[in-house]
PDB file of N, CA and C in Angstrom:
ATOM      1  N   UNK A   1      -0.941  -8.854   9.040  1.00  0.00           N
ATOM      2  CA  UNK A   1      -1.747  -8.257   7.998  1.00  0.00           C
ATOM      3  C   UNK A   1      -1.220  -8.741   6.655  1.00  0.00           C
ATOM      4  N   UNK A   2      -1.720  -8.517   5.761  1.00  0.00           N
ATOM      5  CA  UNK A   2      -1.902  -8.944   4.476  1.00  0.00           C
ATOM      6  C   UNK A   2      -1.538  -7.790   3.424  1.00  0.00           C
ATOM      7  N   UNK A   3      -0.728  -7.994   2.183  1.00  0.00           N
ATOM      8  CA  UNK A   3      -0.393  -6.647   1.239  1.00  0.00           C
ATOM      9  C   UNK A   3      -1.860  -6.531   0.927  1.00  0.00           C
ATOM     10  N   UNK A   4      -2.645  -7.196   0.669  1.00  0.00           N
ATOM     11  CA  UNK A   4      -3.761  -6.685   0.150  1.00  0.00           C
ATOM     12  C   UNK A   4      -4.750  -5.246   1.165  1.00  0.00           C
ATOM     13  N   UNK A   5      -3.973  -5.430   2.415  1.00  0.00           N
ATOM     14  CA  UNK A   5      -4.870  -4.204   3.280  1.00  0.00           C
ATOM     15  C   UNK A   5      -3.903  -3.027   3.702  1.00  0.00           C
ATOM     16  N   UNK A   6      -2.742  -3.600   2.712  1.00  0.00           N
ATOM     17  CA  UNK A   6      -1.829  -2.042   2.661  1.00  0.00           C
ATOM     18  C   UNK A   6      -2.436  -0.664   1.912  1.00  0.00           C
ATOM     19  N   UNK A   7      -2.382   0.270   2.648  1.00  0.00           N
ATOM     20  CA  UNK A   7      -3.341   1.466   1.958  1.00  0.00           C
ATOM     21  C   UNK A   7      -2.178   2.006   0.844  1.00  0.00           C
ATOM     22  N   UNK A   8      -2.742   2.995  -0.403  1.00  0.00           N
ATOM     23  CA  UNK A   8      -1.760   3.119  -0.968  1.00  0.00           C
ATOM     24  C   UNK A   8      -0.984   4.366  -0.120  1.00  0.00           C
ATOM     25  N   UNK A   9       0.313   4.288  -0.389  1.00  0.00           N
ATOM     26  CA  UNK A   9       0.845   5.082  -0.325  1.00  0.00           C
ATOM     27  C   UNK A   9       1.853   4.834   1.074  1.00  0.00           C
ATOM     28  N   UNK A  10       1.355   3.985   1.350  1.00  0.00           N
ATOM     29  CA  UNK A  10       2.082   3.320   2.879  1.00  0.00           C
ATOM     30  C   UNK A  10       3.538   1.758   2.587  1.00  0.00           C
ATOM     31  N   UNK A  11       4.080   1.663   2.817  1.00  0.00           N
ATOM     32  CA  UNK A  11       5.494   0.838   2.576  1.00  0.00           C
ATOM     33  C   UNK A  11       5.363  -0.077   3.990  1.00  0.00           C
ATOM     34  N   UNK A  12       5.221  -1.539   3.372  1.00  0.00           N
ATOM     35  CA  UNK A  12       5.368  -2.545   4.630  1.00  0.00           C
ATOM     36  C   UNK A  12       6.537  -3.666   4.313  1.00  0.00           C
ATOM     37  N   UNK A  13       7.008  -4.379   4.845  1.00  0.00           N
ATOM     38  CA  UNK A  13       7.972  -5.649   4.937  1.00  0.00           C
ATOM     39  C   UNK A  13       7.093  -6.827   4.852  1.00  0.00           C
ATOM     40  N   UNK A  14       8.173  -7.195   3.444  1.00  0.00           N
ATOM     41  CA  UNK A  14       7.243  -9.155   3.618  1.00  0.00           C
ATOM     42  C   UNK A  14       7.496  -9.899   4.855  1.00  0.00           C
ATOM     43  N   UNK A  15       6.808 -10.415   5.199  1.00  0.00           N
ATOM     44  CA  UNK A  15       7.070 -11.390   6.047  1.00  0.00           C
ATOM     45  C   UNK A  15       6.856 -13.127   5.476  1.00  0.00           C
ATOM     46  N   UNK A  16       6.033 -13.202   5.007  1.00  0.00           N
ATOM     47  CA  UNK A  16       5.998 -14.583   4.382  1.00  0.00           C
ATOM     48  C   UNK A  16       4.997 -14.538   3.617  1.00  0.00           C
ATOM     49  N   UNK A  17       5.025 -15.368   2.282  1.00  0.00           N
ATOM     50  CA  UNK A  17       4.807 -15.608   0.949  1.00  0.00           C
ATOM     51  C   UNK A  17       3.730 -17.194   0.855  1.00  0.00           C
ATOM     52  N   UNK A  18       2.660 -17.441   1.214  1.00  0.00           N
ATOM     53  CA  UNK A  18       1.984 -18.318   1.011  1.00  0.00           C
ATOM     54  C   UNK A  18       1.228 -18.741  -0.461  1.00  0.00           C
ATOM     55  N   UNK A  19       1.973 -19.003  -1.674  1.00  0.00           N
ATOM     56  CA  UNK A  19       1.679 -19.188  -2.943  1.00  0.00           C
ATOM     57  C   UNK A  19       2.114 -20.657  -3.384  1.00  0.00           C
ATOM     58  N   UNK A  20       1.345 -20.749  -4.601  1.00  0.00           N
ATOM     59  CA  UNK A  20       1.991 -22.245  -5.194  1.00  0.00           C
ATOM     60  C   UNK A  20       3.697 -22.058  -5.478  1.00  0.00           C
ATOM     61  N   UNK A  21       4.439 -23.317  -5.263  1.00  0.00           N
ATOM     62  CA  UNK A  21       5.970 -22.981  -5.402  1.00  0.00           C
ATOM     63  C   UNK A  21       6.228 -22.456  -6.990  1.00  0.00           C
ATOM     64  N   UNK A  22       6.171 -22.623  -8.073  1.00  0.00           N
ATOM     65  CA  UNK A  22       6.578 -22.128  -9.093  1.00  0.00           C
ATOM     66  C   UNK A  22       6.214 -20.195  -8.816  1.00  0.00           C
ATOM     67  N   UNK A  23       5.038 -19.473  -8.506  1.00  0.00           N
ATOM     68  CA  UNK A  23       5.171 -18.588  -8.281  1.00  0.00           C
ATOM     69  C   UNK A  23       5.789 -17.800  -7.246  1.00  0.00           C
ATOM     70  N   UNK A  24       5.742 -18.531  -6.114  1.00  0.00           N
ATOM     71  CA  UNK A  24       6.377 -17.889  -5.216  1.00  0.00           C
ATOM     72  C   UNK A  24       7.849 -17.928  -5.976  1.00  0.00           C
ATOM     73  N   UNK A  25       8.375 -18.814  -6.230  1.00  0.00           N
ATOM     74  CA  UNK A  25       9.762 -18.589  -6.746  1.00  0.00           C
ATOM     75  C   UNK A  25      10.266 -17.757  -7.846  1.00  0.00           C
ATOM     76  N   UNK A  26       9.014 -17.158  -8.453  1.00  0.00           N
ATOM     77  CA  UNK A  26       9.035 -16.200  -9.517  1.00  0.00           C
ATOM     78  C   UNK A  26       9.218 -15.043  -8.797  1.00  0.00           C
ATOM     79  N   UNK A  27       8.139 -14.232  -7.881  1.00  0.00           N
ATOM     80  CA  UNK A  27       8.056 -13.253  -7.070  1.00  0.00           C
ATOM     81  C   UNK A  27       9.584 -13.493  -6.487  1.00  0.00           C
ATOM     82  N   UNK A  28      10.370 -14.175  -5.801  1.00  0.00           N
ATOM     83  CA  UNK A  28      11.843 -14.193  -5.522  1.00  0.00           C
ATOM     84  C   UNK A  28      12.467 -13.743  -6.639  1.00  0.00           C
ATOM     85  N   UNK A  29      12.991 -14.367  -7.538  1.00  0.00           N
ATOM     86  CA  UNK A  29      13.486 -14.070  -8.779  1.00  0.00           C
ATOM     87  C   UNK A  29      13.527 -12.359  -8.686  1.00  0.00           C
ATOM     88  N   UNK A  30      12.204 -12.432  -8.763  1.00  0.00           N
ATOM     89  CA  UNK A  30      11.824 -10.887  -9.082  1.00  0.00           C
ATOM     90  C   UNK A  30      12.415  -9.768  -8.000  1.00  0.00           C
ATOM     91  N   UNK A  31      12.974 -10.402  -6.797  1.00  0.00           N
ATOM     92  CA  UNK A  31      13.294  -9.832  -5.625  1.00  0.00           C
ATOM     93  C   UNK A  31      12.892  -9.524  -4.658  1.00  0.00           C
ATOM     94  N   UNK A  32      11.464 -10.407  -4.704  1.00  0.00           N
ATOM     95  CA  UNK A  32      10.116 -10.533  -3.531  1.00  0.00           C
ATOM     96  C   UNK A  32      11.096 -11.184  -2.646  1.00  0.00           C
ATOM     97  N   UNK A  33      11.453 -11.160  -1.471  1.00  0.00           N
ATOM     98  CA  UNK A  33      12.096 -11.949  -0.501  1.00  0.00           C
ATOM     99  C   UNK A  33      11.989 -11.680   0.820  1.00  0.00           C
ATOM    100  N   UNK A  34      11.708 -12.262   1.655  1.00  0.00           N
ATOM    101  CA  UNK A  34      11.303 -12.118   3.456  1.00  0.00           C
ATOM    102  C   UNK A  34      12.013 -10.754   3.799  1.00  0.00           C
ATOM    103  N   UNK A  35      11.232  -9.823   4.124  1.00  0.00           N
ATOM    104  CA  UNK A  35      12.551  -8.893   4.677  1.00  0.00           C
ATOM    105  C   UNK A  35      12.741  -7.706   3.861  1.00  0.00           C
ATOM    106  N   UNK A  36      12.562  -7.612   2.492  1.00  0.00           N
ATOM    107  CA  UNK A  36      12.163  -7.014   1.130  1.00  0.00           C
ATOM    108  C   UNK A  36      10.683  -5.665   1.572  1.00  0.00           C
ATOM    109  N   UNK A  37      11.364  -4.559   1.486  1.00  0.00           N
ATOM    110  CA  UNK A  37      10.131  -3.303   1.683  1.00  0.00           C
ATOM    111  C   UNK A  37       9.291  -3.221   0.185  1.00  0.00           C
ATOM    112  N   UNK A  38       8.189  -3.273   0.519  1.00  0.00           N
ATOM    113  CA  UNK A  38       7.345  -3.110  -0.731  1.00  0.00           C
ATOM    114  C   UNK A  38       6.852  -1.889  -0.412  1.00  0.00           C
ATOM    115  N   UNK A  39       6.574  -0.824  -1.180  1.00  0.00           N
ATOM    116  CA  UNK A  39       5.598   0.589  -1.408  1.00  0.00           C
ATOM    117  C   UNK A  39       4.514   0.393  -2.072  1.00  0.00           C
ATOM    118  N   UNK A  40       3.450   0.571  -1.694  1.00  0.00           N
ATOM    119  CA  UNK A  40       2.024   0.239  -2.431  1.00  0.00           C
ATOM    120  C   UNK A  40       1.644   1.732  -3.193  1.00  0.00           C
ATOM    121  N   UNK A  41       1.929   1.824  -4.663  1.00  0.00           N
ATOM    122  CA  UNK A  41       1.671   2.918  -5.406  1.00  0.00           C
ATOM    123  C   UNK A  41       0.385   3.280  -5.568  1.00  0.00           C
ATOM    124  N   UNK A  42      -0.389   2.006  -6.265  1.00  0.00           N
ATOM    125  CA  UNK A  42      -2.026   2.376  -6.299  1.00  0.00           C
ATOM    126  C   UNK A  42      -2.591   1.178  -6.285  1.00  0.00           C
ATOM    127  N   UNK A  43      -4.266   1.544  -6.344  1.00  0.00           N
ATOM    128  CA  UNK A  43      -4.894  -0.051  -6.169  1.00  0.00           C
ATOM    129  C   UNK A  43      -5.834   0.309  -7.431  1.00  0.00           C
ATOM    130  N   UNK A  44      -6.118  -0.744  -8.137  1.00  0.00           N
ATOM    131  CA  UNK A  44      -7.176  -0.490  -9.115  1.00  0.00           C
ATOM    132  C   UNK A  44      -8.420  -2.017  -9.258  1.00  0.00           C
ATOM    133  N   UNK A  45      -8.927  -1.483  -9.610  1.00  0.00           N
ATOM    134  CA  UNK A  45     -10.745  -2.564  -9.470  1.00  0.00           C
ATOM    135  C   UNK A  45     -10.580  -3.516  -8.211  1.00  0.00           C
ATOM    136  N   UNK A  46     -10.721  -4.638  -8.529  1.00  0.00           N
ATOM    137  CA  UNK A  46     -11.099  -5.656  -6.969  1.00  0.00           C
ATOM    138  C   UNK A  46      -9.749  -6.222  -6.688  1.00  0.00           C
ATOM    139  N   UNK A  47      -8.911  -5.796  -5.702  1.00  0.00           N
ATOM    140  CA  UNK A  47      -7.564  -5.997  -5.280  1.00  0.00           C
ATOM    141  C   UNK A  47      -6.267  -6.075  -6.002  1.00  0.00           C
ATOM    142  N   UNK A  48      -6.385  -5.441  -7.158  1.00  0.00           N
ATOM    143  CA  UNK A  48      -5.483  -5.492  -8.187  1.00  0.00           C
ATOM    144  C   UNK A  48      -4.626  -4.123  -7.254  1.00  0.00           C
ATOM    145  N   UNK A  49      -3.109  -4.416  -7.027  1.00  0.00           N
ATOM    146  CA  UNK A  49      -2.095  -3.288  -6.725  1.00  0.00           C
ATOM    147  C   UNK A  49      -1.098  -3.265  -7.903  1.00  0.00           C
ATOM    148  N   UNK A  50      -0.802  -1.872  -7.836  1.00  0.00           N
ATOM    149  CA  UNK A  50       0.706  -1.650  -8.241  1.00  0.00           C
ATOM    150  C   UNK A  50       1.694  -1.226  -7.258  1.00  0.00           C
ATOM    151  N   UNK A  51       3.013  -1.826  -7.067  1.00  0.00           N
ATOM    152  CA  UNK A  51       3.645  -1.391  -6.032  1.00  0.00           C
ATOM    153  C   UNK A  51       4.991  -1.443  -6.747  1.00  0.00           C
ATOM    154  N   UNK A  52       6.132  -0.950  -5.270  1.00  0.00           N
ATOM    155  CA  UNK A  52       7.424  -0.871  -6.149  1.00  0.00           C
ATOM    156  C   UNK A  52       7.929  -1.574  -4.748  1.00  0.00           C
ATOM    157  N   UNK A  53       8.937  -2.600  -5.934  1.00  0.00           N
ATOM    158  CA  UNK A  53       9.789  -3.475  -5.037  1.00  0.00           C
ATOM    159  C   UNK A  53      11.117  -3.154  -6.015  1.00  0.00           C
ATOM    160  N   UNK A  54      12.406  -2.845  -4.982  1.00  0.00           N
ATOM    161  CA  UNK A  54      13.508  -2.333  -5.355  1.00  0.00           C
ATOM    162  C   UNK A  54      13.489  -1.858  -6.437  1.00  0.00           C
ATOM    163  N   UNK A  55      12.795  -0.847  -6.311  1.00  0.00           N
ATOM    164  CA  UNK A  55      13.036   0.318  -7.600  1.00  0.00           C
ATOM    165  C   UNK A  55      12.378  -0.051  -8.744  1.00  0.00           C
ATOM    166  N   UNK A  56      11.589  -1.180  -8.686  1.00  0.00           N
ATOM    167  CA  UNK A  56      10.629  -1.621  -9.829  1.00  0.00           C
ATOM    168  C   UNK A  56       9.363  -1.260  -9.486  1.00  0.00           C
ATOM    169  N   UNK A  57       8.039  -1.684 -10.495  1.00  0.00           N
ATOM    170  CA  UNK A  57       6.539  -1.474 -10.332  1.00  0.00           C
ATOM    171  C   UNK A  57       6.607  -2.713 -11.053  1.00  0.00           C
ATOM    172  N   UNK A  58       5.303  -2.982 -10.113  1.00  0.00           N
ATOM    173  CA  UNK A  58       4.701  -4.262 -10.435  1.00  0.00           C
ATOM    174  C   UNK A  58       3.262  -4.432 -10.525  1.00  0.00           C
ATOM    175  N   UNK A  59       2.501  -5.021 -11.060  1.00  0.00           N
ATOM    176  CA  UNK A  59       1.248  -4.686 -10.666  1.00  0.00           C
ATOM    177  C   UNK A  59       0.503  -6.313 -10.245  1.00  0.00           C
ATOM    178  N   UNK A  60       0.210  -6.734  -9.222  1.00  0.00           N
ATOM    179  CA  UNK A  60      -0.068  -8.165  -8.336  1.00  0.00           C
ATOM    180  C   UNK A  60      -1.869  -7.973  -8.475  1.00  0.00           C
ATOM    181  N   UNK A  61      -2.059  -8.937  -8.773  1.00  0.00           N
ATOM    182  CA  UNK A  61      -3.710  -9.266  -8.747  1.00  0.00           C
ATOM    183  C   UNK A  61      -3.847 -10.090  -7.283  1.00  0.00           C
ATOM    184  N   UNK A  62      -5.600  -9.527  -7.128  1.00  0.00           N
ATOM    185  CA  UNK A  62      -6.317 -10.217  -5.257  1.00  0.00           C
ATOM    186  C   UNK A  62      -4.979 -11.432  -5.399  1.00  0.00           C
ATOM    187  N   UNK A  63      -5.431 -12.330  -6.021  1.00  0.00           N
ATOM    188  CA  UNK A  63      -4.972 -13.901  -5.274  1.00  0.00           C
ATOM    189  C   UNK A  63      -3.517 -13.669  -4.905  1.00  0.00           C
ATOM    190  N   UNK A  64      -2.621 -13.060  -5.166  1.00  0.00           N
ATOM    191  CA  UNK A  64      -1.311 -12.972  -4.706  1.00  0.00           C
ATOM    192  C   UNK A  64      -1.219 -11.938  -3.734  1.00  0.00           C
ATOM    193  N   UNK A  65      -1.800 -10.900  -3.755  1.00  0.00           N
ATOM    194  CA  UNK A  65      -1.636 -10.048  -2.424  1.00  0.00           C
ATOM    195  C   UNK A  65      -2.447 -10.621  -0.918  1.00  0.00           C
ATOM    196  N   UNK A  66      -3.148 -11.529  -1.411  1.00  0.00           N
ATOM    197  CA  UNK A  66      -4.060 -12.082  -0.183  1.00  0.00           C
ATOM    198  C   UNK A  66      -3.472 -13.024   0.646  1.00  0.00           C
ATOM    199  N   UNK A  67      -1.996 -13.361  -0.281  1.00  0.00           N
ATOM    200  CA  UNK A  67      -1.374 -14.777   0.367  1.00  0.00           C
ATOM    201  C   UNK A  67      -0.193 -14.607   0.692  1.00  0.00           C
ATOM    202  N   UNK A  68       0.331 -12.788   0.276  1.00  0.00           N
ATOM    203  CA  UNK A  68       1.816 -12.235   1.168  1.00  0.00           C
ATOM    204  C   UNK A  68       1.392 -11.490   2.184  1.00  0.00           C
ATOM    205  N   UNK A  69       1.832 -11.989   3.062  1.00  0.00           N
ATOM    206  CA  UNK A  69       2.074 -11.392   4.767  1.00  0.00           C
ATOM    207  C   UNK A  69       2.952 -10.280   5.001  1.00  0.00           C
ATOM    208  N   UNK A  70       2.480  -9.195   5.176  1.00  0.00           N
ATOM    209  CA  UNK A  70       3.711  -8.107   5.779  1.00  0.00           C
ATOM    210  C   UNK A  70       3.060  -7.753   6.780  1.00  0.00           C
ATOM    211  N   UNK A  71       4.321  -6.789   7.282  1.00  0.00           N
ATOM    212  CA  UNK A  71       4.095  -6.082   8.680  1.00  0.00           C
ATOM    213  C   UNK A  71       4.595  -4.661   8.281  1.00  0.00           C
ATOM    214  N   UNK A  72       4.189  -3.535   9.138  1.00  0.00           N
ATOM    215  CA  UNK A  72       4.673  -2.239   8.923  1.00  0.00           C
ATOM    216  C   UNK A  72       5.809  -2.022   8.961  1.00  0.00           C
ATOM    217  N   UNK A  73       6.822  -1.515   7.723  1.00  0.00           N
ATOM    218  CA  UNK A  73       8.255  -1.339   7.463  1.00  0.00           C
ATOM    219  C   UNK A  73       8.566  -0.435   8.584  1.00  0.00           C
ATOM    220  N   UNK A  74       9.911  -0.588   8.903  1.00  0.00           N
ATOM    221  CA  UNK A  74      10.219   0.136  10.267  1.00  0.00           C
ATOM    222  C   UNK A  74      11.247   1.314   9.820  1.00  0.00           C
ATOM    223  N   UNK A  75      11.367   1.935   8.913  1.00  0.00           N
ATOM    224  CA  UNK A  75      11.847   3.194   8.487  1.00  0.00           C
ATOM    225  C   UNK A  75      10.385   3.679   7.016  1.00  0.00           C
ATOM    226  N   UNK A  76      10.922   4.787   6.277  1.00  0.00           N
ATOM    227  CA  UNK A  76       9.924   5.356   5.669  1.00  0.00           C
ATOM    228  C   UNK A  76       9.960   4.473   4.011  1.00  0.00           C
ATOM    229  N   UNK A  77      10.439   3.632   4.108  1.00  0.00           N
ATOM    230  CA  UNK A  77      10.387   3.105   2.677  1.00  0.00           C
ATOM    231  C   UNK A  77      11.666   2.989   1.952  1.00  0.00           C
ATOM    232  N   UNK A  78      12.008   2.856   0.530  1.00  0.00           N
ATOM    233  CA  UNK A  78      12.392   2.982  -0.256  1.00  0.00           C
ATOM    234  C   UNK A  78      13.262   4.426  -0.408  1.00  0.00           C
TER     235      UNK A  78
END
């Protein structure tokens, strides 16, 4: 599955990051990394999220949530 079909309020694990390299390496930076629990806070207009990755909020537009891969985090989150 895809962050973009994470419901809010639900916490999944990246699994892999399919973006152009300068961004994907930004989202790292940022502490996006394989393995990394994301919490999906809210969603607003056409696939725009805000979520929290290690204790941050972020807010990711469609084209980047459509191209990170997670799977359901295997404890309750954050």
């Amino acid at each position: 599955m895809y962050l973009k079909d994470v419901s809010v309020g639900e916490a999944c694990t990246v699994v892999s990051m399919d973006l152009p390299f300068e961004l994907e390496r930004r989202l790292e930076a940022l502490g996006m990394t394989t393995g990394t629990t994301v919490s999906v806070l809210n969603r607003k207009g056409r696939g725009i999220m805000i979520i929290k990755l290690r204790g941050t909020r972020f807010a990711l537009g469609y084209n980047i949530t459509r191209n990170i891969e997670v799977k359901e985090a295997a404890g309750d989150g954050e």
